[in-house]
Protein backbone atom coordinates (compact mmCIF):
# COMPACT_ATOMS: atom_id res chain seq x y z
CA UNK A 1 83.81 141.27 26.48
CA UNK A 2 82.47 138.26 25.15
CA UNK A 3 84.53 135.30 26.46
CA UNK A 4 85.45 133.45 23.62
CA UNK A 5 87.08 136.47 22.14
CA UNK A 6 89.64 135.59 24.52
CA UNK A 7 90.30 132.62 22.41
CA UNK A 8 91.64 135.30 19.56
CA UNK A 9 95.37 135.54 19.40
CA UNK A 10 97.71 137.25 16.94
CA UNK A 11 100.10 134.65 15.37
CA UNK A 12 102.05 136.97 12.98
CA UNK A 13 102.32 139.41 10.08
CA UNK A 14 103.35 139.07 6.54
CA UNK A 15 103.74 141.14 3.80
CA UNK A 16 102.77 140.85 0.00
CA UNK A 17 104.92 141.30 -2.85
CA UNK A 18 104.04 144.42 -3.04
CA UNK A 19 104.90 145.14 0.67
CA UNK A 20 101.40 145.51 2.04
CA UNK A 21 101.15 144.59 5.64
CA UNK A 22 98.43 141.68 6.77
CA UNK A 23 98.00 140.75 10.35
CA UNK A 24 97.45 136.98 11.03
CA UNK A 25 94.59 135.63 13.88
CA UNK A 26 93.84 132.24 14.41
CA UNK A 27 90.86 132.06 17.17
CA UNK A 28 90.82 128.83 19.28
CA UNK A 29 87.15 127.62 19.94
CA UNK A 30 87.41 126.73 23.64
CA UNK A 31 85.20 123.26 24.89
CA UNK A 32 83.98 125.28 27.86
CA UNK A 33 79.91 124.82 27.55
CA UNK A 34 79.43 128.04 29.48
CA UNK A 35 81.74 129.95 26.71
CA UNK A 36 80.38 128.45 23.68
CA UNK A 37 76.71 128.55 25.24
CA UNK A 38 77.58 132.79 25.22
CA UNK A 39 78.40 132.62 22.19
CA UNK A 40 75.33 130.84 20.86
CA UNK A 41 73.00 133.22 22.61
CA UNK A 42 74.62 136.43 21.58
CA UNK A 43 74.58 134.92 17.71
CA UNK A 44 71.13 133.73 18.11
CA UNK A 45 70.09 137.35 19.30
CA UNK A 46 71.40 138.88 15.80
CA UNK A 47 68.57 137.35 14.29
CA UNK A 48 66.12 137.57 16.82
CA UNK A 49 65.93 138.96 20.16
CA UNK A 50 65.19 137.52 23.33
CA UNK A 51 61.68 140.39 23.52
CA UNK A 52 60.54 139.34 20.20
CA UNK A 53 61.18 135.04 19.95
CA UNK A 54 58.39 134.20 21.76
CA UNK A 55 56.02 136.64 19.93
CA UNK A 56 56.82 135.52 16.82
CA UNK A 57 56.92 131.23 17.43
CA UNK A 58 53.28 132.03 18.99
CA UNK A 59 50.68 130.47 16.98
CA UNK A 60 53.13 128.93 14.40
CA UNK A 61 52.62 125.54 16.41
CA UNK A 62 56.51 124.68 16.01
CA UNK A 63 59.25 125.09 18.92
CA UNK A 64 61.73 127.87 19.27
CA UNK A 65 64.29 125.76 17.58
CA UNK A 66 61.93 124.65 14.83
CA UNK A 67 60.98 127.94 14.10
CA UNK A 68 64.68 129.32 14.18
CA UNK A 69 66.16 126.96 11.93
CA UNK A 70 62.86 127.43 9.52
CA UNK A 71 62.40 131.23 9.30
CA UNK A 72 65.86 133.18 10.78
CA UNK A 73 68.88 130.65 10.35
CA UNK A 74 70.64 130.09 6.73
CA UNK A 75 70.01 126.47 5.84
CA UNK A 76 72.59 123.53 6.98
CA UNK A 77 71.70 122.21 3.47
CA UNK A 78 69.75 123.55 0.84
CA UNK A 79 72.18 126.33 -1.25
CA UNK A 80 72.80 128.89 -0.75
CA UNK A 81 72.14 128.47 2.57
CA UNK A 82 75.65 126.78 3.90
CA UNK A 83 77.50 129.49 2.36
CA UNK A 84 75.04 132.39 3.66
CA UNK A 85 75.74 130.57 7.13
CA UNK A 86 79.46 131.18 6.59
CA UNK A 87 79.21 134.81 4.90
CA UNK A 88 76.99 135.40 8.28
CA UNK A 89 79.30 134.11 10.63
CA UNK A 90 81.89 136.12 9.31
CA UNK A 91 80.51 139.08 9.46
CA UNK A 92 79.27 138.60 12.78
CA UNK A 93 82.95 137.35 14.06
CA UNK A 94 84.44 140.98 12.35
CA UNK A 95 81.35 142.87 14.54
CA UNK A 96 82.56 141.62 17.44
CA UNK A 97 85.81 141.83 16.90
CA UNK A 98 86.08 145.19 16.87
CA UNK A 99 83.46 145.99 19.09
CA UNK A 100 84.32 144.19 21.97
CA UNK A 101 88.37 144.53 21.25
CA UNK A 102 88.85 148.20 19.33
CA UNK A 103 85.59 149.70 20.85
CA UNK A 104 83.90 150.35 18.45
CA UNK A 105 79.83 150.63 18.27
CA UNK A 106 78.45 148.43 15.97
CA UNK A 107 74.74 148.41 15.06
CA UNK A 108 73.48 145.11 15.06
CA UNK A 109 70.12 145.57 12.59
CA UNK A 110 71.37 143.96 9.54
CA UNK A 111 70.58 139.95 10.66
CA UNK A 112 66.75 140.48 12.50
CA UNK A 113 65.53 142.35 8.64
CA UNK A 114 65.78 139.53 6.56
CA UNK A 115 63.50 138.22 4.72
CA UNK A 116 64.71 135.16 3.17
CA UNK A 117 67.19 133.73 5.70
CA UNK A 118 68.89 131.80 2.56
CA UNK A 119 70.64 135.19 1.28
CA UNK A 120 72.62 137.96 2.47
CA UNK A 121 71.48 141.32 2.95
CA UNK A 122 72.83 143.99 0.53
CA UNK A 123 75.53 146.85 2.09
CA UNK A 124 78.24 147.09 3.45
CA UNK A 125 79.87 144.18 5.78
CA UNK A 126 80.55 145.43 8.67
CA UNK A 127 80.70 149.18 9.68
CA UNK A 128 81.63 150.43 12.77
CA UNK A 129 81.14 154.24 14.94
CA UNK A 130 83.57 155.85 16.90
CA UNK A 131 82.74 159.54 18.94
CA UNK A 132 83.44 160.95 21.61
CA UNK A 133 80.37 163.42 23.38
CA UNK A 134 80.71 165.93 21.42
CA UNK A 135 81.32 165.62 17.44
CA UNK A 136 84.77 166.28 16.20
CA UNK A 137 86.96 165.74 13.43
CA UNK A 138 88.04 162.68 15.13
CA UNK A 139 85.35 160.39 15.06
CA UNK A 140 85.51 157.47 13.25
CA UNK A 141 83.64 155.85 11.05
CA UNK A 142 85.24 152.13 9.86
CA UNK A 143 83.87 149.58 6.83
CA UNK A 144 85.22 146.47 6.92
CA UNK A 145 84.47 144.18 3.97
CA UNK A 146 84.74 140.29 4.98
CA UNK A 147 84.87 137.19 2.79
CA UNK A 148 84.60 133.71 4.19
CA UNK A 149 86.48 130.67 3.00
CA UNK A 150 84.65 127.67 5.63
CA UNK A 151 84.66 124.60 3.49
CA UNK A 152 87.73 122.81 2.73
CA UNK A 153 87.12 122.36 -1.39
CA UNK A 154 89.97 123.98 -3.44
CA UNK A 155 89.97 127.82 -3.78
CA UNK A 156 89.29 128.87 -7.04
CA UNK A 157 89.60 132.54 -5.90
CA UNK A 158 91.71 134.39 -3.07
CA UNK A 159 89.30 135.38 -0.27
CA UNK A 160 91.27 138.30 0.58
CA UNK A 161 91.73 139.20 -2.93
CA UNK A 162 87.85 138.88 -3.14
CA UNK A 163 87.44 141.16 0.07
CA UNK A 164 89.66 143.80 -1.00
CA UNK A 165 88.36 144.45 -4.65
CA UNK A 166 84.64 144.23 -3.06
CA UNK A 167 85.77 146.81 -0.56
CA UNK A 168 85.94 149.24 -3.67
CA UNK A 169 82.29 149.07 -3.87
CA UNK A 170 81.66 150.42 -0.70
CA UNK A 171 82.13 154.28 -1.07
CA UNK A 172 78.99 153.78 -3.04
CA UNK A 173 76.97 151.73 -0.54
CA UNK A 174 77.79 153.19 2.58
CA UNK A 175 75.02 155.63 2.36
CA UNK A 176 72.31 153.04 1.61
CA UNK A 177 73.91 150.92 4.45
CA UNK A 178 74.10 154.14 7.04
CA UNK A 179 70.11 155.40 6.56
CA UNK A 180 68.70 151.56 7.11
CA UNK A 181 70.79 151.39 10.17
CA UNK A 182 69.40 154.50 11.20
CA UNK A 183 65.83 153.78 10.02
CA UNK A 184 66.22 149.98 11.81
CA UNK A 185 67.19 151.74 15.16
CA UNK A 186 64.10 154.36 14.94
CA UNK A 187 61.86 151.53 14.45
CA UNK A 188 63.00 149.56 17.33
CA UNK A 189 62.96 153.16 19.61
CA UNK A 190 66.81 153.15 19.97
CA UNK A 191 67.07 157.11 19.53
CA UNK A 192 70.37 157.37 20.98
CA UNK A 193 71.70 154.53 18.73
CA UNK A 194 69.70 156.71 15.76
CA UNK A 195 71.79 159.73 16.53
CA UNK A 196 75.22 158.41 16.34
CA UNK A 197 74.56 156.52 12.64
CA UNK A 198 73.21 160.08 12.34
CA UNK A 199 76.26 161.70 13.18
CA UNK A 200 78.17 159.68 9.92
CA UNK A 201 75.78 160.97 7.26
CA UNK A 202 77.35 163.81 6.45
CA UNK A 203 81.09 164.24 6.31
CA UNK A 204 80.87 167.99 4.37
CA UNK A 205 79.52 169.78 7.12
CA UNK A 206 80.11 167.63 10.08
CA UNK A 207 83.46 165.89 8.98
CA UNK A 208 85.17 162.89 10.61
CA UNK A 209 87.69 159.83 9.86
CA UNK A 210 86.97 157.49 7.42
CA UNK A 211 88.62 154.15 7.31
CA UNK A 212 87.94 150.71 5.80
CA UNK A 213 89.37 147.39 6.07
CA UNK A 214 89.24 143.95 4.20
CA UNK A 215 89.81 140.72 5.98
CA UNK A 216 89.18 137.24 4.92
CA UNK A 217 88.03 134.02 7.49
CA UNK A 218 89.41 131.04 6.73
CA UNK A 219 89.26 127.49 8.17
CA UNK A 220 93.20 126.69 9.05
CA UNK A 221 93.00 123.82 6.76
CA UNK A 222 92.78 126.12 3.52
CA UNK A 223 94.99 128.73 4.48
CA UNK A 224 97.70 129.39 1.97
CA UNK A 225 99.84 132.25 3.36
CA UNK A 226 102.10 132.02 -0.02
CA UNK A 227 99.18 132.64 -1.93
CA UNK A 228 98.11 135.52 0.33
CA UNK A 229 101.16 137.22 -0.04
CA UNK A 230 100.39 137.58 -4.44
CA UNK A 231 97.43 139.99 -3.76
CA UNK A 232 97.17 143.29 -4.82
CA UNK A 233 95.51 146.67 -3.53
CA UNK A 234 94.71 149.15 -6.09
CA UNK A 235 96.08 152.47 -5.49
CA UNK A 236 93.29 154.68 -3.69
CA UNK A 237 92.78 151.68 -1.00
CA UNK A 238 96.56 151.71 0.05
CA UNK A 239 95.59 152.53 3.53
CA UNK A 240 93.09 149.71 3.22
CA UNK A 241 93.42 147.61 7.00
CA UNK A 242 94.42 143.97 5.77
CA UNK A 243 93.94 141.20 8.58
CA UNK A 244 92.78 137.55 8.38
CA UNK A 245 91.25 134.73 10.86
CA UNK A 246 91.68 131.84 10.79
CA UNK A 247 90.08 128.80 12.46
CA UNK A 248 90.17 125.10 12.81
CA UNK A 249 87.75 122.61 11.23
CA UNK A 250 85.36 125.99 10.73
CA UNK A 251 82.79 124.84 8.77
CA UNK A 252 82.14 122.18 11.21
CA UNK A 253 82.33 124.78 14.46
CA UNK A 254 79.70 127.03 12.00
CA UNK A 255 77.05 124.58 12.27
CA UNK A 256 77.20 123.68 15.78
CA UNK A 257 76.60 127.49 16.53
CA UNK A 258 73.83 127.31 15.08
CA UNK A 259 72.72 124.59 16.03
CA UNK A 260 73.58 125.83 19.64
CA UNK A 261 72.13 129.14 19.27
CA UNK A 262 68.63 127.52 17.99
CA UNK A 263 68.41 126.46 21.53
CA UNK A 264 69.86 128.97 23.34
């Protein structure tokens, strides 16, 4: 497991109005540079692995950092690029969480495809693949929409809120979402990884669980727990997974990531 995932601790859980439950994180950002250092690498390799960096900075005459921060990393600056560096974050934070915790296998193609590092790619959030060897009825396939609130301006919407009524929209883009996995991991060779996006393509003849969650990341500062409890779940998405993060100073931590993982 990654070691600041250790840092991730379940405070407590609260229910809405309308008696949904919603699990509360906060994840402590340990000062250990080995730890953070970890983390930097692993983030940096979303966007670019360690086979392909030095490929791709050859014959741009700029450094690995320079080139990083140009042509993979969201801007610190120019829009949208701080709030693509917080939507990314997120979403990378919710991959690992329930990789590395619930055990879940994650793809990780989404980040090295872009094309414009200033936007987010299209699909689903975060989806995760559970089997065992053999297909069953049992296997598990779990969408996770996420919504980040970094910045410490006032919230004209609920982040949750957000999350869960985007959530609706993914029973329409999980197929898009499932074949570019698939066609990501043929192109980089991974035929194993292929097969099990494979696996969730078809839930008539093959079936298997399907399960989605919404969760919201929030820097501690802006977390409102009495606004949190007002949200509302439409009907079909009553089994929808409600949990939320929360962090100190985040927006802050989000650029010294990057900033760490341009080097790492």
């Amino acid at each position: 497991m990654l070691k600041y995932l250790k840092g991730l601790s379940k405070k407590e859980s609260i229910m809405t109005h309308e008696g949904k439950n919603i699990d509360i994180y906060e994840l402590h950002i340990s000062k250990d540079e080995e730890i953070l250092n970890e983390w930097a690498h692993h983030f940096r390799k979303q966007y670019c692995d360690d086979d392909s960096i030095d490929k791709l900075v050859e014959g741009t005459g700029m450094s690995k950092q320079e080139w990083l921060l140009a042509n993979k990393f969201p801007s610190d600056k120019v829009a949208p690029g701080p709030s693509t560096r917080a939507g990314d974050f997120g979403e990378l934070l919710i991959a690992d969480y329930i990789e590395y915790i619930h055990s879940y296998y994650v793809p990780r193609t989404k980040y090295s495809n872009k094309t414009n590092p200033n936007t987010s790619q299209q699909g689903s959030d975060v989806i995760g693949l559970k089997m065992g060897e053999k297909e069953n009825v049992n296997d598990e396939l779990y969408v996770i929409e996420v919504k980040t609130r970094a910045s410490k301006c006032i919230e004209k919407e609920n982040r949750l809120q957000k999350a869960i009524d985007d959530s609706s929209k993914d029973i329409e883009r999980l197929a898009f979402s499932l074949s570019a996995m698939k066609q990501r991991l043929i192109e980089l060779n991974k035929e194993n990884e292929s097969k099990i996006v494979q696996r969730f393509q078809n839930d008539v003849d093959t079936p298997f669980k399907t399960k989605y969650g919404a969760t919201a990341i929030y820097t501690t500062e802006m977390l409102n727990l009495e606004k949190i409890r007002e949200i509302k779940v439409i009907n079909e998405k009553n089994l929808l997974n409600l949990f939320i993060i929360h962090i100190d100073n985040l927006m802050s931590f989000i650029h010294e990531l990057y900033r760490r993982a341009s080097i790492c």
